[in-house]
N, C-alpha and C. Protein backbone atom coordinates (compact mmCIF):
# COMPACT_ATOMS: atom_id res chain seq x y z
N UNK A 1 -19.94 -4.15 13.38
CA UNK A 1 -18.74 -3.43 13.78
C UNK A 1 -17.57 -3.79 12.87
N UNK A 2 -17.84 -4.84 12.66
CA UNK A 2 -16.67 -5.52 11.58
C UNK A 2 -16.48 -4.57 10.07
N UNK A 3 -17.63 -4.41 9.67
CA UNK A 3 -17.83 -3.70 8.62
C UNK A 3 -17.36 -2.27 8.17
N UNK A 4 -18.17 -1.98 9.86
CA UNK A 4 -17.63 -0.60 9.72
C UNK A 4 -16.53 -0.29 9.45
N UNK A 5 -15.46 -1.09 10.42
CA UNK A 5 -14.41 -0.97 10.99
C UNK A 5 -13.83 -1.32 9.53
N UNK A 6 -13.85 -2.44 8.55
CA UNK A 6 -13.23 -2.44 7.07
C UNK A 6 -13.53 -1.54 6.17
N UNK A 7 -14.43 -0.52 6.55
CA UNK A 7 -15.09 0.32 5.70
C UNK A 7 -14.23 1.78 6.03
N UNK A 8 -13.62 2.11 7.08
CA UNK A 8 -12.92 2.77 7.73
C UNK A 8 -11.50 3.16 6.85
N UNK A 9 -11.26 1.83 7.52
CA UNK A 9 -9.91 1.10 6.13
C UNK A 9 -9.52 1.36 5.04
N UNK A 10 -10.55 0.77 4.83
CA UNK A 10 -10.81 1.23 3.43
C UNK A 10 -10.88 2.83 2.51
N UNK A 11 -11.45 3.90 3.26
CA UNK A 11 -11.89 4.90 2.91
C UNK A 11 -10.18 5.91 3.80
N UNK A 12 -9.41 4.76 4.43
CA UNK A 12 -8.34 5.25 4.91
C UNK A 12 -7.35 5.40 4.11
N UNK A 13 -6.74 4.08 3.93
CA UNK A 13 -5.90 3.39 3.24
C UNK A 13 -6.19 3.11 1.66
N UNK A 14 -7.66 2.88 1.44
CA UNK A 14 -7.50 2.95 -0.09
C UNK A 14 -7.67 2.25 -0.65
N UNK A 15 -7.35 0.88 0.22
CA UNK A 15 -6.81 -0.63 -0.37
C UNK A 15 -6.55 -1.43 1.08
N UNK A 16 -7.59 -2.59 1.00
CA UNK A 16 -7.51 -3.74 1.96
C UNK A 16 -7.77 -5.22 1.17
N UNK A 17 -6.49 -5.76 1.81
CA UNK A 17 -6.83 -7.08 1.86
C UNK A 17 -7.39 -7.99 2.60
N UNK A 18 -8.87 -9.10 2.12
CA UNK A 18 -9.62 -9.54 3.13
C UNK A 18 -9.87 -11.04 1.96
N UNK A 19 -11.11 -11.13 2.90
CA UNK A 19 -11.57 -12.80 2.29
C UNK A 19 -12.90 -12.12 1.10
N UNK A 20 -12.95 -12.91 -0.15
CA UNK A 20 -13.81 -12.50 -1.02
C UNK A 20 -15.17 -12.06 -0.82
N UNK A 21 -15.69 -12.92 0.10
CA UNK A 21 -17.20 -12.58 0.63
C UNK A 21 -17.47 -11.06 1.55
N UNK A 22 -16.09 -10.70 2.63
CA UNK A 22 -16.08 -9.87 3.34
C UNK A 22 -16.07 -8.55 1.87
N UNK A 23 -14.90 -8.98 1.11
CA UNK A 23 -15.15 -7.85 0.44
C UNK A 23 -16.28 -7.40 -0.19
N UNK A 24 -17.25 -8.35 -0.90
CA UNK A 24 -18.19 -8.37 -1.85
C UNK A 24 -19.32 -7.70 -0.85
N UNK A 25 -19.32 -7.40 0.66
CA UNK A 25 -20.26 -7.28 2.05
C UNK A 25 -19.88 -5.76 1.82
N UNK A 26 -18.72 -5.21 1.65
CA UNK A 26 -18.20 -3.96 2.28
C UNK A 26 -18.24 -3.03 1.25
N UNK A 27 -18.47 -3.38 -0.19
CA UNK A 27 -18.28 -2.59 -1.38
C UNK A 27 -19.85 -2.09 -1.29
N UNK A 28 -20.86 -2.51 -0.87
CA UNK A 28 -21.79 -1.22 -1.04
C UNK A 28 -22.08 -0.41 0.33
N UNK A 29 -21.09 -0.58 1.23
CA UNK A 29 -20.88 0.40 2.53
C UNK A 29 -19.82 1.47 2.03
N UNK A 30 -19.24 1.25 1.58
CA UNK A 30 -18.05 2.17 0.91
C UNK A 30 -18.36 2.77 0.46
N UNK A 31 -19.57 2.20 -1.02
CA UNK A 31 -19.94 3.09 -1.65
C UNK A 31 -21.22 4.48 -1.27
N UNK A 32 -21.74 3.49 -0.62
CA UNK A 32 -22.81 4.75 0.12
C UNK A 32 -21.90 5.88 1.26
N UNK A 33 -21.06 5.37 1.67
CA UNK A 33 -20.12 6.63 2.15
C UNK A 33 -19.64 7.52 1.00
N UNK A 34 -18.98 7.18 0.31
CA UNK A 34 -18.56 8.04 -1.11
C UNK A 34 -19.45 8.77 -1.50
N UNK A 35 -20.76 8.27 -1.66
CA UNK A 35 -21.94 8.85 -1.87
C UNK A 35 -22.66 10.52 -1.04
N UNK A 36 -22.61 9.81 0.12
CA UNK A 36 -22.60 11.06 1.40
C UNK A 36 -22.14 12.01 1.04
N UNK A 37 -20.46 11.43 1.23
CA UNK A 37 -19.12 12.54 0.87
C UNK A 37 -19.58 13.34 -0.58
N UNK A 38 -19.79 13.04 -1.36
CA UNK A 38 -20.11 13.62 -2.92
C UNK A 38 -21.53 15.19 -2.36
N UNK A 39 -22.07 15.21 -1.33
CA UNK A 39 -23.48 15.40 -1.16
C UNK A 39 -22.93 16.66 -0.33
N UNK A 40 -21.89 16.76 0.69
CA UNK A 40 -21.04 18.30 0.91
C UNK A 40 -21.74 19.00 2.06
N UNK A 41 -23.19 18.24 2.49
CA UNK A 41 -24.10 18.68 3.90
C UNK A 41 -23.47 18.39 4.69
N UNK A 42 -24.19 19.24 6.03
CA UNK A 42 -23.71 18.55 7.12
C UNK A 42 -24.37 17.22 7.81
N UNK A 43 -25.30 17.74 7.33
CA UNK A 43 -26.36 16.57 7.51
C UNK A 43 -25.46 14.90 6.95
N UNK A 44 -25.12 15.26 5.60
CA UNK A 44 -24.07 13.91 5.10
C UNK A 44 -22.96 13.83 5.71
N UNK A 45 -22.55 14.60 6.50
CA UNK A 45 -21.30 14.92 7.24
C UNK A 45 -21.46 13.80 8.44
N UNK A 46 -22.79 14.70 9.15
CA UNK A 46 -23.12 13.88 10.46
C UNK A 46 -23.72 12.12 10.36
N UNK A 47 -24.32 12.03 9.34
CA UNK A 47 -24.61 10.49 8.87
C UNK A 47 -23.50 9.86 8.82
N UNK A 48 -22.26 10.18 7.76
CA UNK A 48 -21.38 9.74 7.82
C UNK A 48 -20.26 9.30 9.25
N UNK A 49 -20.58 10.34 9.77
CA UNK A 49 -19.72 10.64 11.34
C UNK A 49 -20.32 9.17 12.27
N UNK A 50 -21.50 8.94 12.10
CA UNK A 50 -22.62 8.14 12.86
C UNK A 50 -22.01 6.62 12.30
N UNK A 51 -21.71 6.38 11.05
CA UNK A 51 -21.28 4.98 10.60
C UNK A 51 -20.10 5.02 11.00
N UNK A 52 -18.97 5.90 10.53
CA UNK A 52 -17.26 5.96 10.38
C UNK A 52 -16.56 5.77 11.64
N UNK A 53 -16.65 6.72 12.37
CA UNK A 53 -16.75 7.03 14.07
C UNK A 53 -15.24 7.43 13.94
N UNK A 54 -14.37 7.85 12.94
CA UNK A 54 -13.27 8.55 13.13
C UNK A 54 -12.94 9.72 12.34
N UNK A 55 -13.29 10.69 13.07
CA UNK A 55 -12.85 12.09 12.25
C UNK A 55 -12.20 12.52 11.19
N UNK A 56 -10.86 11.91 11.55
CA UNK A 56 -9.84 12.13 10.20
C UNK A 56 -10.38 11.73 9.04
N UNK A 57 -11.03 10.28 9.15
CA UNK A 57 -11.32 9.44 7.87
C UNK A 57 -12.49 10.16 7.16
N UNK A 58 -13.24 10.91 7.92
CA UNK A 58 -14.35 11.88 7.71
C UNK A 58 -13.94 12.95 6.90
N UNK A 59 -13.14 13.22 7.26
CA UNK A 59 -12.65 14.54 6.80
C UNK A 59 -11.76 14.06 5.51
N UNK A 60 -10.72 12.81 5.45
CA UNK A 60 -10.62 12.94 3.97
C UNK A 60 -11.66 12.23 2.85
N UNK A 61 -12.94 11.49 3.87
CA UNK A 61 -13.83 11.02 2.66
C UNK A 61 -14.32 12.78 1.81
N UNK A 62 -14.77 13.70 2.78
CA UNK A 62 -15.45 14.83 2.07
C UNK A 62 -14.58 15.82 1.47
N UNK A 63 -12.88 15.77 2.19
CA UNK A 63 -11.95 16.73 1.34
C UNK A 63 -11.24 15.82 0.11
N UNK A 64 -10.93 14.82 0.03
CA UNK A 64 -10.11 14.44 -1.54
C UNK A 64 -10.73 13.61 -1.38
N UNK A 65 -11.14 12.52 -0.96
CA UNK A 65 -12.13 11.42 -1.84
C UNK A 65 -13.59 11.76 -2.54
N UNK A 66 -14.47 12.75 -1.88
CA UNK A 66 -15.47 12.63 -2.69
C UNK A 66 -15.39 13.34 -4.21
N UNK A 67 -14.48 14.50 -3.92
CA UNK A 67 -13.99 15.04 -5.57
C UNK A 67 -13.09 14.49 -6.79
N UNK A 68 -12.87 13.46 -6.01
CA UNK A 68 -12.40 12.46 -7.21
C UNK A 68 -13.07 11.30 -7.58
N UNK A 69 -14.25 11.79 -6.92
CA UNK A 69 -15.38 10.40 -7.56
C UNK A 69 -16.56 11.94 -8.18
N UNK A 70 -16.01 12.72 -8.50
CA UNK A 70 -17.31 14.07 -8.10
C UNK A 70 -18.15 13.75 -9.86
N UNK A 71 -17.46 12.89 -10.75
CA UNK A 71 -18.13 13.00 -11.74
C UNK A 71 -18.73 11.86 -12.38
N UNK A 72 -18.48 10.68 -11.19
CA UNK A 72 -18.84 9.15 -11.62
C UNK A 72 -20.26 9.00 -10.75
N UNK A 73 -20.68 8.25 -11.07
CA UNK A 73 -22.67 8.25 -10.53
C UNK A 73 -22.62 7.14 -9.84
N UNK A 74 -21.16 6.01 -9.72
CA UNK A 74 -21.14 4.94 -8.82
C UNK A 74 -20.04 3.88 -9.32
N UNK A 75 -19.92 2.86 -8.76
CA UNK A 75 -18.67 2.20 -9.30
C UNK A 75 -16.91 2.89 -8.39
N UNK A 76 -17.42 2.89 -7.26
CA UNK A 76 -15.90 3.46 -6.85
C UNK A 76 -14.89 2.97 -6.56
N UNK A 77 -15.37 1.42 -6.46
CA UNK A 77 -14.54 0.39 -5.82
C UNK A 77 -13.98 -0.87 -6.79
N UNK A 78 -13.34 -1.58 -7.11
CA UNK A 78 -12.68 -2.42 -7.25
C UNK A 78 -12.21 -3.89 -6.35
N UNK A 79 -12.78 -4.94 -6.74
CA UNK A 79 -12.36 -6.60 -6.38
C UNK A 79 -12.04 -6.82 -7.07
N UNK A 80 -9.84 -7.19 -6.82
CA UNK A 80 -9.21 -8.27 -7.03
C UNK A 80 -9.52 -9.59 -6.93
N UNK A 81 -9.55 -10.66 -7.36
CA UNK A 81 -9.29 -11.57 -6.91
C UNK A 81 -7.96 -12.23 -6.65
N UNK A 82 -6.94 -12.85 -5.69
CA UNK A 82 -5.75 -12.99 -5.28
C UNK A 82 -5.69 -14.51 -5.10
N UNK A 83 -6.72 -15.72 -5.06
CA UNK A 83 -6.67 -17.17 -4.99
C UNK A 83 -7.06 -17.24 -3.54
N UNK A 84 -6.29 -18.68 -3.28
CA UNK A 84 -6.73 -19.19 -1.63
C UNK A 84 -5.73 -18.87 -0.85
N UNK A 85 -6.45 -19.02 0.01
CA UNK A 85 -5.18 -18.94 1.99
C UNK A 85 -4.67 -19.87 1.73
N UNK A 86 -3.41 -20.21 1.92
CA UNK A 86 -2.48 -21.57 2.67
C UNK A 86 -3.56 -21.90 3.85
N UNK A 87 -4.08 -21.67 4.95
CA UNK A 87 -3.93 -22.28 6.17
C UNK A 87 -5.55 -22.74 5.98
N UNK A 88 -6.84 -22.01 5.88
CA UNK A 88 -7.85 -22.55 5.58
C UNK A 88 -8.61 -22.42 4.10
N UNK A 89 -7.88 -21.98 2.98
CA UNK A 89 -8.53 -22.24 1.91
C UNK A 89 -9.06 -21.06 1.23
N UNK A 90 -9.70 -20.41 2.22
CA UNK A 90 -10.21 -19.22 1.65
C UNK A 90 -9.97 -18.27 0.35
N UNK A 91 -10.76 -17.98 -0.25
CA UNK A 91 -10.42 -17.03 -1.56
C UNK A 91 -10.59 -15.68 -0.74
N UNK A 92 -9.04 -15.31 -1.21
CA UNK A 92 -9.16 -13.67 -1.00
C UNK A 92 -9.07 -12.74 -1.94
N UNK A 93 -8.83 -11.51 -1.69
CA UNK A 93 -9.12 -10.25 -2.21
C UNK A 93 -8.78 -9.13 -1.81
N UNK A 94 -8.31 -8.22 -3.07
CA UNK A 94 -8.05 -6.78 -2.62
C UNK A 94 -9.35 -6.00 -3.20
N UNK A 95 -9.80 -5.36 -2.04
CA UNK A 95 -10.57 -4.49 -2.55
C UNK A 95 -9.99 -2.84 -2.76
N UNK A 96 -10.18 -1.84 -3.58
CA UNK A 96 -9.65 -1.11 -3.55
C UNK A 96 -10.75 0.26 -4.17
N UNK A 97 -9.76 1.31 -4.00
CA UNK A 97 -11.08 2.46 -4.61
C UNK A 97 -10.24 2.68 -5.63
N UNK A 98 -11.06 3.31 -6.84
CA UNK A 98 -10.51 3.01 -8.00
C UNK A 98 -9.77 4.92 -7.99
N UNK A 99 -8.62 4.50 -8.59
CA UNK A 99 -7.77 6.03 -8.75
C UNK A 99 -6.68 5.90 -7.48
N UNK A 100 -6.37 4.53 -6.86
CA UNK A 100 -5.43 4.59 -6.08
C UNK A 100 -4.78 3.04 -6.70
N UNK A 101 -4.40 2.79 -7.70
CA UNK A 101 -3.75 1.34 -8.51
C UNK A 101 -2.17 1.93 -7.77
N UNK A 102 -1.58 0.44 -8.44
CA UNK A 102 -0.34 0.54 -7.97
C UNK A 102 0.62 1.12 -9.40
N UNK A 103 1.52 2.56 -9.15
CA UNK A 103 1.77 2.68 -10.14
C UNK A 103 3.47 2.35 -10.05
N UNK A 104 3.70 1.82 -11.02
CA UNK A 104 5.47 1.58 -10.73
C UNK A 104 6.29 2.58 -10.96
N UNK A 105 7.44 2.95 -10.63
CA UNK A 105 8.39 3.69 -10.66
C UNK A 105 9.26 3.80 -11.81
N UNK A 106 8.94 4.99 -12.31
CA UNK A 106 9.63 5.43 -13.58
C UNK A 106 10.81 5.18 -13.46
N UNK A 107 11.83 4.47 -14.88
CA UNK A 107 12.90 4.56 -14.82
C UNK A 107 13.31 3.33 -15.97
N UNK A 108 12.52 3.28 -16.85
CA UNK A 108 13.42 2.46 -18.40
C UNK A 108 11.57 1.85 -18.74
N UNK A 109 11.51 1.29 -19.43
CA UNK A 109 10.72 0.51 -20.48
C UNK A 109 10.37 -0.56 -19.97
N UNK A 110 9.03 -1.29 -19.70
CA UNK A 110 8.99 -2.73 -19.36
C UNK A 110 9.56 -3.25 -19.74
N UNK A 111 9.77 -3.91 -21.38
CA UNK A 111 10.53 -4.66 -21.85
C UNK A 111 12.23 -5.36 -21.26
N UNK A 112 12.57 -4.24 -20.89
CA UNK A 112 13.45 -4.60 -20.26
C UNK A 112 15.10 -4.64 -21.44
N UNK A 113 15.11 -3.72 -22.10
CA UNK A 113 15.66 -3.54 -24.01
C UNK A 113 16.77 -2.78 -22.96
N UNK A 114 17.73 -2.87 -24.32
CA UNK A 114 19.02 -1.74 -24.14
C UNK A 114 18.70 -0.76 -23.17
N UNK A 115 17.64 0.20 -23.21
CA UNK A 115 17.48 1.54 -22.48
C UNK A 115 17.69 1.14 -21.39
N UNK A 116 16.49 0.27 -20.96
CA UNK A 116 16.50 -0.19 -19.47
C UNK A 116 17.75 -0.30 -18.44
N UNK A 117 18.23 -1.28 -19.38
CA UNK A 117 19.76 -1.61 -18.81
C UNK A 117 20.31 -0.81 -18.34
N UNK A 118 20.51 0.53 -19.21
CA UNK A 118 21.28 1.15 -18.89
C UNK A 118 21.04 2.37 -18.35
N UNK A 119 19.84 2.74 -18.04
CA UNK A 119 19.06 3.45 -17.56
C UNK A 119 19.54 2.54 -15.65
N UNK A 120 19.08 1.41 -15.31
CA UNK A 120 19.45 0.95 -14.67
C UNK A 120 20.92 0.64 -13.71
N UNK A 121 21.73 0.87 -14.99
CA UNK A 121 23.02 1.51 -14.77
C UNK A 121 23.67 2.73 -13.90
N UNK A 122 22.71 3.45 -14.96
CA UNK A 122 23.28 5.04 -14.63
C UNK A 122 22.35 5.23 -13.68
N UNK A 123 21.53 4.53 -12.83
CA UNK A 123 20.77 4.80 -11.51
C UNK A 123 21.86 4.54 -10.39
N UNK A 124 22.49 3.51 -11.03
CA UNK A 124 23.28 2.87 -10.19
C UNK A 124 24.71 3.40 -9.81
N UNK A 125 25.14 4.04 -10.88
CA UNK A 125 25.90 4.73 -10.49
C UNK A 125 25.96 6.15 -9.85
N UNK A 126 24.98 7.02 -9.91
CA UNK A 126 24.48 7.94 -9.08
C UNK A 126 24.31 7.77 -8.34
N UNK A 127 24.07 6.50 -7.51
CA UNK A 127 23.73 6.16 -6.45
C UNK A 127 25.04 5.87 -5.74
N UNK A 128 25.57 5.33 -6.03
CA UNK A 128 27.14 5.01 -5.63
C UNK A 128 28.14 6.83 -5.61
N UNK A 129 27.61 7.27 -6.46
CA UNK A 129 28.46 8.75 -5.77
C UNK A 129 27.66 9.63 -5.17
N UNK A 130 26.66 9.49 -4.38
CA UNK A 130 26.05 10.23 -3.79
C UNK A 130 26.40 9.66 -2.36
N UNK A 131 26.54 8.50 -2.42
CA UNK A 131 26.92 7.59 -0.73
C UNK A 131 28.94 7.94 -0.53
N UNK A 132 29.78 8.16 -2.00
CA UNK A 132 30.81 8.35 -2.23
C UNK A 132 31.01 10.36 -1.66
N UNK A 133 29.97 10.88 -1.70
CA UNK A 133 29.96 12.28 -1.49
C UNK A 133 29.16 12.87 -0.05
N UNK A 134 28.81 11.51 0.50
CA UNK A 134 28.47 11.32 1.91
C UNK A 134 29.55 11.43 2.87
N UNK A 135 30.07 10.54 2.03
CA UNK A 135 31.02 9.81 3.19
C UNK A 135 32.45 10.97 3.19
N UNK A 136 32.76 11.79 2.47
CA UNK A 136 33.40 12.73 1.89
C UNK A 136 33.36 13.91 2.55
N UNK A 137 31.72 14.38 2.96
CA UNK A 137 31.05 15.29 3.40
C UNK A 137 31.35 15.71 5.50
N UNK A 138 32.69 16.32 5.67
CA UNK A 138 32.91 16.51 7.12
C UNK A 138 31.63 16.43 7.77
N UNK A 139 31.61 15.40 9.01
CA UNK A 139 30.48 15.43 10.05
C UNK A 139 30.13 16.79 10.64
N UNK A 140 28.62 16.80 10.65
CA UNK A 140 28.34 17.83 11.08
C UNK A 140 28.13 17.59 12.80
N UNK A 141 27.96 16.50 13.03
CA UNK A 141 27.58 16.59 14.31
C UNK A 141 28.71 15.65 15.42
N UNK A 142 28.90 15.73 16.68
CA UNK A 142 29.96 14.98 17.13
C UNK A 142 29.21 13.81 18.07
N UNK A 143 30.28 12.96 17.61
CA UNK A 143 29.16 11.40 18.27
C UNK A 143 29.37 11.49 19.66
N UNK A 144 27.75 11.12 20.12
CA UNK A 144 27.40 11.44 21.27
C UNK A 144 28.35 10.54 21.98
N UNK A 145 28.86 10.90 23.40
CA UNK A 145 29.49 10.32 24.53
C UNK A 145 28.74 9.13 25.24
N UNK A 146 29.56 7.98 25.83
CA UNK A 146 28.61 6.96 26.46
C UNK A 146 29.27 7.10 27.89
N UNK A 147 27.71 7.28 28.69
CA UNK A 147 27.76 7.71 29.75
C UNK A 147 28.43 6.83 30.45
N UNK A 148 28.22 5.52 30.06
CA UNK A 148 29.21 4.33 30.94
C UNK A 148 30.86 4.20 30.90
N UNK A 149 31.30 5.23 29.88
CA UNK A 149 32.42 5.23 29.82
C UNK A 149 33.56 6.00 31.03
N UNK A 150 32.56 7.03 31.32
CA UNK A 150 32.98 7.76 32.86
C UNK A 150 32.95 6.93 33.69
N UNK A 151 31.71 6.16 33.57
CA UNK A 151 31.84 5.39 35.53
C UNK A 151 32.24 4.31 35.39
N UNK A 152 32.88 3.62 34.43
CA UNK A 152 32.86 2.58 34.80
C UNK A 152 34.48 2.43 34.98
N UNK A 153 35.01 1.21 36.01
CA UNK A 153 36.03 1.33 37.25
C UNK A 153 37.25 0.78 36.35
N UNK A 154 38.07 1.75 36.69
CA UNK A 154 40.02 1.23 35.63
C UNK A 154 39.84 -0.06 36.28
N UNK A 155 40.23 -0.96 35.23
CA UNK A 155 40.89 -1.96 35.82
C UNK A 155 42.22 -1.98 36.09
N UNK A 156 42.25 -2.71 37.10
CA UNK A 156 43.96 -2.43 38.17
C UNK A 156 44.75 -3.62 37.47
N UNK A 157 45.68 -3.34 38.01
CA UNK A 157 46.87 -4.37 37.01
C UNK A 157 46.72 -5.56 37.99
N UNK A 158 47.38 -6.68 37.62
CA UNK A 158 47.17 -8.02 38.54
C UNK A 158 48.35 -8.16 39.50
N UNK A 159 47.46 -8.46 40.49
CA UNK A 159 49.23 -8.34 41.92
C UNK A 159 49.94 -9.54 41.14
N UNK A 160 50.76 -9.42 41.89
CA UNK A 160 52.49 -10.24 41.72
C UNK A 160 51.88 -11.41 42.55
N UNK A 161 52.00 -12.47 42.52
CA UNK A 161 52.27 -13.57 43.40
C UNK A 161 53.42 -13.70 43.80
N UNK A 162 53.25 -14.20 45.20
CA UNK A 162 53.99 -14.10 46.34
C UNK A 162 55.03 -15.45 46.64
N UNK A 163 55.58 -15.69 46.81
CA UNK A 163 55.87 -17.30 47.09
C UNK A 163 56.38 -16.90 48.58
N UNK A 164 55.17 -17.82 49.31
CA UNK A 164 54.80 -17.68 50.73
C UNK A 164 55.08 -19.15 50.92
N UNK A 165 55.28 -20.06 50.02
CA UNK A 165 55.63 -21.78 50.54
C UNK A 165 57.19 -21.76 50.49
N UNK A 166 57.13 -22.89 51.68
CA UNK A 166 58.60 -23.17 51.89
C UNK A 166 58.95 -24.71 51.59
């Protein structure tokens, strides 16, 4: 159940982090799902349905995952290695399907040179007049009323003290 259930995950998300051995267990369950999915029966449909046990994940192994493996004969997956746990030691791992890497966000040169900078800059300042053209921008909506403000009781002014001693 364990398996399945990372194999799920996996074919969900794309990318799980686990312990090295779990991963090295789950990369040829993955792959024989991918496999299925590539195959377009129902018959591979219903096999698949029988391991996965969740529809959705079914449905994107055979609609966008198996056509982006549609021309590789195997190899779909990927182990990171990431080192040990702090708490018991363990070597972990990302396992991942290959065509989902992490890609970074355009916007200057690694290096980190003149462009960057200032590329970095002029992000920065667009950003600052767009929050400047927010705040500029008449409310469209009127802030909601707090209901406790109706009921709750005027406070009365404080009596006078009396001088009742003789």
């Amino acid at each position: 159940m364990m398996f399945r259930n990372m194999v799920t995950s996996l074919l969900d998300k794309e990318r799980i982090r686990t312990t090295l051995p779990r991963a090295k267990e789950v990369r040829p369950l993955a792959e024989k799902m991918i496999t299925l999915g590539k195959r377009e029966t129902l018959h591979a449909r219903r096999q698949a349905l029988a391991f996965i046990k969740d529809p959705a994940v079914v449905a994107k192994l055979f609609e966008t995952l198996a056509p982006r493996f549609a021309q590789r004969k195997g190899g779909y997956t990927r182990i990171i290695r990431l080192g040990f746990r702090d708490g018991d030691g363990a070597q972990m791992a990302i396992i991942e399907l290959l065509g989902s890497e992490f890609k970074p966000a355009k916007g200057g040169d690694e290096k980190g040179g003149k462009k960057g900078k200032k590329a970095g800059k002029s992000a920065e300042a667009e950003a600052v007049k767009e929050t400047a053209e927010k705040e500029k921008a008449p409310a469209k909506e009127k802030a909601p009323r707090k209901a406790w403000a109706k009921t709750a009781p005027k406070e009365k002014a404080p009596k006078k003290a009396t001088t009742a001693t003789k």
